[in-house]
N, C-alpha and C. Protein backbone atom coordinates (compact mmCIF):
# COMPACT_ATOMS: atom_id res chain seq x y z
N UNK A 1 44.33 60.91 8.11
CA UNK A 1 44.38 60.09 9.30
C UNK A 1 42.98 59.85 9.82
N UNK A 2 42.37 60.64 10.06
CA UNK A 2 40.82 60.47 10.05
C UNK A 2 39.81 59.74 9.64
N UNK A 3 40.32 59.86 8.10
CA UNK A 3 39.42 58.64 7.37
C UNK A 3 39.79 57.30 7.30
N UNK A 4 41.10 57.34 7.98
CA UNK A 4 41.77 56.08 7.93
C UNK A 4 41.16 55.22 9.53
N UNK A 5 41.34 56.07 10.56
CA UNK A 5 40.85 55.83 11.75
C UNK A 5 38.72 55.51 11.80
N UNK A 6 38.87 56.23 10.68
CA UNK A 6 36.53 56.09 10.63
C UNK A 6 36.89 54.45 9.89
N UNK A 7 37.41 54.33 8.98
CA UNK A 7 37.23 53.59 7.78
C UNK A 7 37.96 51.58 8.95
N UNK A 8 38.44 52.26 9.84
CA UNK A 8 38.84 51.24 10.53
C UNK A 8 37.62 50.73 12.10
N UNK A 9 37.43 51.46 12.33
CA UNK A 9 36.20 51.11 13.27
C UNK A 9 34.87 51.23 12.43
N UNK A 10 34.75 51.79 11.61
CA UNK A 10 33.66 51.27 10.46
C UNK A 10 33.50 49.52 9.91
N UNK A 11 34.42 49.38 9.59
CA UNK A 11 35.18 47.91 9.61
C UNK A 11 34.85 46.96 11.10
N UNK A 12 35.38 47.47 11.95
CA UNK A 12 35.02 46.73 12.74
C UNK A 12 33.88 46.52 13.22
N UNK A 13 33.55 47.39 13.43
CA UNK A 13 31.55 47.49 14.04
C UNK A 13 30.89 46.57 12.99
N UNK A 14 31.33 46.68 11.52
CA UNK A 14 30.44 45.87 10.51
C UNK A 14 30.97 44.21 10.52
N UNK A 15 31.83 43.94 11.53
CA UNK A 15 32.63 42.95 11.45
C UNK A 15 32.00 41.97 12.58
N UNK A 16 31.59 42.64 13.62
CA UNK A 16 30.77 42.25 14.91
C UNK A 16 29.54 41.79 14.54
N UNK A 17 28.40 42.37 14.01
CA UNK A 17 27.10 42.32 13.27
C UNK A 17 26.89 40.55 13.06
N UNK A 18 25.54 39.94 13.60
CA UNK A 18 25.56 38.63 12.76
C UNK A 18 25.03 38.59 11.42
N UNK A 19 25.40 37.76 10.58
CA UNK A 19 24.85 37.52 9.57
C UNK A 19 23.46 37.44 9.52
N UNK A 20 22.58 38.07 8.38
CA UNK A 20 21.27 37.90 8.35
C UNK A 20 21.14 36.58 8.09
N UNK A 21 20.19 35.79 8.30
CA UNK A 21 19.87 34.75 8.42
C UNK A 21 17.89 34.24 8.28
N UNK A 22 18.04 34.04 7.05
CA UNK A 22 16.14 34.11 6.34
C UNK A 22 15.34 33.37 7.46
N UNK A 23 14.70 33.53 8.22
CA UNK A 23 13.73 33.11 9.17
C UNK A 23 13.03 31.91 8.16
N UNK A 24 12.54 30.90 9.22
CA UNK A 24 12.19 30.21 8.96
C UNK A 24 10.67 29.45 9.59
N UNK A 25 9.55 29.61 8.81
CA UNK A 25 8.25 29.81 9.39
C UNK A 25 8.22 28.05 10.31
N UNK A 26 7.71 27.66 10.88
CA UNK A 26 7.28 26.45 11.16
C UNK A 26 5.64 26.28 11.56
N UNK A 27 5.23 27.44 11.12
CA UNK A 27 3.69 27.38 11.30
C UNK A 27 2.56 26.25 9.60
N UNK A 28 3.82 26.50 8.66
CA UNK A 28 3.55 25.07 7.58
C UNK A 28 4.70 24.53 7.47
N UNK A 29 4.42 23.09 8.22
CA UNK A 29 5.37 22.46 7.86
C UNK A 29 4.85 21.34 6.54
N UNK A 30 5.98 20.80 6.10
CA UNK A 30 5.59 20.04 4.90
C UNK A 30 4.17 19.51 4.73
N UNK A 31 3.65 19.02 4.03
CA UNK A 31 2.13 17.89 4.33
C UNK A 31 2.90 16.73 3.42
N UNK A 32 2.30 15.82 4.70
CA UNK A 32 2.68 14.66 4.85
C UNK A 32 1.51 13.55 3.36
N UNK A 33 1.67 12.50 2.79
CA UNK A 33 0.95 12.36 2.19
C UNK A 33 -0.18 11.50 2.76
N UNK A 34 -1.18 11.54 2.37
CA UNK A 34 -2.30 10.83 3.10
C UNK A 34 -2.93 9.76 2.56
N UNK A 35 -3.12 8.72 3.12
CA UNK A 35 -3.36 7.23 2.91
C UNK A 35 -4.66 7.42 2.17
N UNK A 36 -4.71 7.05 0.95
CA UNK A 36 -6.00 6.88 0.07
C UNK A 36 -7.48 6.50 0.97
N UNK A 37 -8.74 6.81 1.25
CA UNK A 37 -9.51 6.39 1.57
C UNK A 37 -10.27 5.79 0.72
N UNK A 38 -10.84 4.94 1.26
CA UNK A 38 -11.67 3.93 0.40
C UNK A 38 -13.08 3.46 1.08
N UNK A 39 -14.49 3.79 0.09
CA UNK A 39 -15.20 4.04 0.42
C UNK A 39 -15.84 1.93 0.73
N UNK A 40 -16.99 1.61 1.55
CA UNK A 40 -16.90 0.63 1.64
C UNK A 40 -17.51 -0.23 1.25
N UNK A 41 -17.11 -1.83 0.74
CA UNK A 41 -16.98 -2.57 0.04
C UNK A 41 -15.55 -2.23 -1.02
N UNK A 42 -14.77 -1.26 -0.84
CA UNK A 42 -13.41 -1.49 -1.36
C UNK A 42 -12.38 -1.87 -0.35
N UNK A 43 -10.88 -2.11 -1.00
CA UNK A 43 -9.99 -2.59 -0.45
C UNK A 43 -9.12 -1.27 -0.36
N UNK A 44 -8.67 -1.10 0.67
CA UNK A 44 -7.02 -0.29 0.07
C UNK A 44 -6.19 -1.41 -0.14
N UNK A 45 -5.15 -0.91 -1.45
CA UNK A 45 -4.15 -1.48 -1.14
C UNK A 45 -3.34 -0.61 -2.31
N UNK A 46 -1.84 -0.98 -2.34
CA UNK A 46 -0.29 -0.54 -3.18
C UNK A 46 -0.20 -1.44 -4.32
N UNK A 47 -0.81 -1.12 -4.96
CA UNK A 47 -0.72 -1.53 -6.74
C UNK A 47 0.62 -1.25 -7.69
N UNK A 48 1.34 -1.54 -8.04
CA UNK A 48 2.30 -0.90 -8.93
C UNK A 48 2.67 0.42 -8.00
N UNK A 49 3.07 0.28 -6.61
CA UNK A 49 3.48 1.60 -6.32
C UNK A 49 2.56 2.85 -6.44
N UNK A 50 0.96 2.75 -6.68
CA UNK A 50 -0.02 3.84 -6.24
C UNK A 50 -0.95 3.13 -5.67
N UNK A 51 -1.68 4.13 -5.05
CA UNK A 51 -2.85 3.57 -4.02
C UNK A 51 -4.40 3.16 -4.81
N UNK A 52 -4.91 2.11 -4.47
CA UNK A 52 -5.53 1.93 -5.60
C UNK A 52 -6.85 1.35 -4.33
N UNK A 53 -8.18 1.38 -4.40
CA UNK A 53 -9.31 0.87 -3.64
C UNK A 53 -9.89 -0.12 -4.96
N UNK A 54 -9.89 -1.43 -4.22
CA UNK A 54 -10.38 -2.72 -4.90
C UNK A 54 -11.51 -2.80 -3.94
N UNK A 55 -12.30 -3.93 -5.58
CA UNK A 55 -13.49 -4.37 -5.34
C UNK A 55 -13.73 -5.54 -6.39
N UNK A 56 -14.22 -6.82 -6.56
CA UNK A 56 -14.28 -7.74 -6.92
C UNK A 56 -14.97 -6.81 -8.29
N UNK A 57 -14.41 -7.84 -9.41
CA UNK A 57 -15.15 -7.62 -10.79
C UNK A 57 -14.47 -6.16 -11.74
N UNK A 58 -13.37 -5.28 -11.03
CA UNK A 58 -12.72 -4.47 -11.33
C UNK A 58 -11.65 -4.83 -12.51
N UNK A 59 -11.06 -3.81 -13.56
CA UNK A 59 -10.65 -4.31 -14.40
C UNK A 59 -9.09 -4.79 -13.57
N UNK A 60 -8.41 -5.17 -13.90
CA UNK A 60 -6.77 -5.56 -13.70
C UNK A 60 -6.22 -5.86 -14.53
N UNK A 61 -4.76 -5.89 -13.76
CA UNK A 61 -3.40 -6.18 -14.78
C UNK A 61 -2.78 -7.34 -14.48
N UNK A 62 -2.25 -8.52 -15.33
CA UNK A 62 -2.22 -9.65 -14.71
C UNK A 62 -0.35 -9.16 -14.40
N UNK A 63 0.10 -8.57 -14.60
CA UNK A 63 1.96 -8.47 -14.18
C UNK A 63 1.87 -8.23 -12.65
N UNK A 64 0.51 -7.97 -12.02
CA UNK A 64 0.13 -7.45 -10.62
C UNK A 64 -0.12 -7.89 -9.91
N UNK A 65 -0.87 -9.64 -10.53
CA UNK A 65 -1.54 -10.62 -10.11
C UNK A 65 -1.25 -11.02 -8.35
N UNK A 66 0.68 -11.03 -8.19
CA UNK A 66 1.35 -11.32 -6.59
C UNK A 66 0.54 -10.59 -6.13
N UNK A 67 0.79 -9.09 -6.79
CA UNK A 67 0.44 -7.79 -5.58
C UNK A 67 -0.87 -7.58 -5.20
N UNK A 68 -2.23 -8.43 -6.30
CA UNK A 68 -3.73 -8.51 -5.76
C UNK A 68 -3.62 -9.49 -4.56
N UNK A 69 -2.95 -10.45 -4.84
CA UNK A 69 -3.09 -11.95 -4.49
C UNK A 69 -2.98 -11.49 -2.37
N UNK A 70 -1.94 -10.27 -2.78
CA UNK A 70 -1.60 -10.17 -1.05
C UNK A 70 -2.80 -9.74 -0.35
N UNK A 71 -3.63 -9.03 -1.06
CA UNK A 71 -4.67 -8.20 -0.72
C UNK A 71 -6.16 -9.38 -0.47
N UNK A 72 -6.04 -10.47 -0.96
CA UNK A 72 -6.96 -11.69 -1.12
C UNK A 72 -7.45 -11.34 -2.39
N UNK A 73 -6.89 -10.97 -3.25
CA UNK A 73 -7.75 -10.98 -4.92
C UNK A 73 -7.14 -11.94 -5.93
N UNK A 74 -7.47 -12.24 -6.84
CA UNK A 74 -7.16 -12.89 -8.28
C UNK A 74 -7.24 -12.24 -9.35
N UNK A 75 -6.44 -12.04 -10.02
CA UNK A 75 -6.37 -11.55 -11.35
C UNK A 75 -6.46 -12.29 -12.70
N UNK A 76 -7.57 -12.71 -12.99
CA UNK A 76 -7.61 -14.49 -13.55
C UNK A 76 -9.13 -14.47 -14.20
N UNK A 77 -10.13 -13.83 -13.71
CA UNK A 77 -11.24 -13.65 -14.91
C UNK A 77 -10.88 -12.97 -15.81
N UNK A 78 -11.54 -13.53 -17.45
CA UNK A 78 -11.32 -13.29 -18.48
C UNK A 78 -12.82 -12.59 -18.99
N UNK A 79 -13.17 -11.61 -19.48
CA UNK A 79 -14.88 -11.22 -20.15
C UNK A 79 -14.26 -11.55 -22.04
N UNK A 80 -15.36 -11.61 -22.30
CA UNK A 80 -15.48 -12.20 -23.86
C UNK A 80 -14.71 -11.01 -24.65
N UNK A 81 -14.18 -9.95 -23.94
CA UNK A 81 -12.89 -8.89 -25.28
C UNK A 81 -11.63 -9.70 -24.65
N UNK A 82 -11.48 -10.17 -23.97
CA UNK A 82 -10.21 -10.49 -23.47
C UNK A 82 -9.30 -9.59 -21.97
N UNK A 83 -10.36 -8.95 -21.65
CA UNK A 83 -9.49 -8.31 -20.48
C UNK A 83 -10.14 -9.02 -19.27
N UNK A 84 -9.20 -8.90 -18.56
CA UNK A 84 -9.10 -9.55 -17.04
C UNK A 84 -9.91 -8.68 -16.23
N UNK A 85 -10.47 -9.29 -14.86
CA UNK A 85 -11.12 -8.65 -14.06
C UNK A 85 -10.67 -9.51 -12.36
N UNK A 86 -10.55 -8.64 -11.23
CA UNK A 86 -10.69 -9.34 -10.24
C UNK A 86 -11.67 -10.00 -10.12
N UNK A 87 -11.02 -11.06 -8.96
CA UNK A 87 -12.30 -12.32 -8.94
C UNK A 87 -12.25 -12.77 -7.25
């Protein structure tokens, strides 16, 4: 009867208790990503979805040509191997 009576308020007392619950620091929170700097005479701008700093005479990709064009560039000089350069 005894152990039946411990084994029952043992139970209960462990029944009351809150759940542990892993603390959670907020002294680092995520890092946020940070806007490319660009030193000057470049451009920032979103190239194919990465951050890219333009400057006239740089090599390029002409499938990108819209995405210079927003920035005020051209993708349209040709050098004598055949690759393109902003203009």
């Amino acid at each position: 009867m005894k152990k039946l009576l411990v084994g029952i308020s043992l139970a209960g007392s462990l029944g009351g208790l809150p759940a542990a619950v892993p603390a959670v620091s907020s002294a680092n929170p995520p890092l946020a990503i940070a806007a490319k700097t660009c030193s000057s005479g470049y451009a920032h701008a979103v190239i194919g979805r990465q951050h890219k700093c333009l400057q006239r005479g740089q090599y390029c990709a002409r499938r990108y040509n819209r995405q210079y064009r927003r920035y005020g560039y051209r993708c349209a000089r040709r050098d004598s191997y055949g690759r393109y350069h902003l203009s």
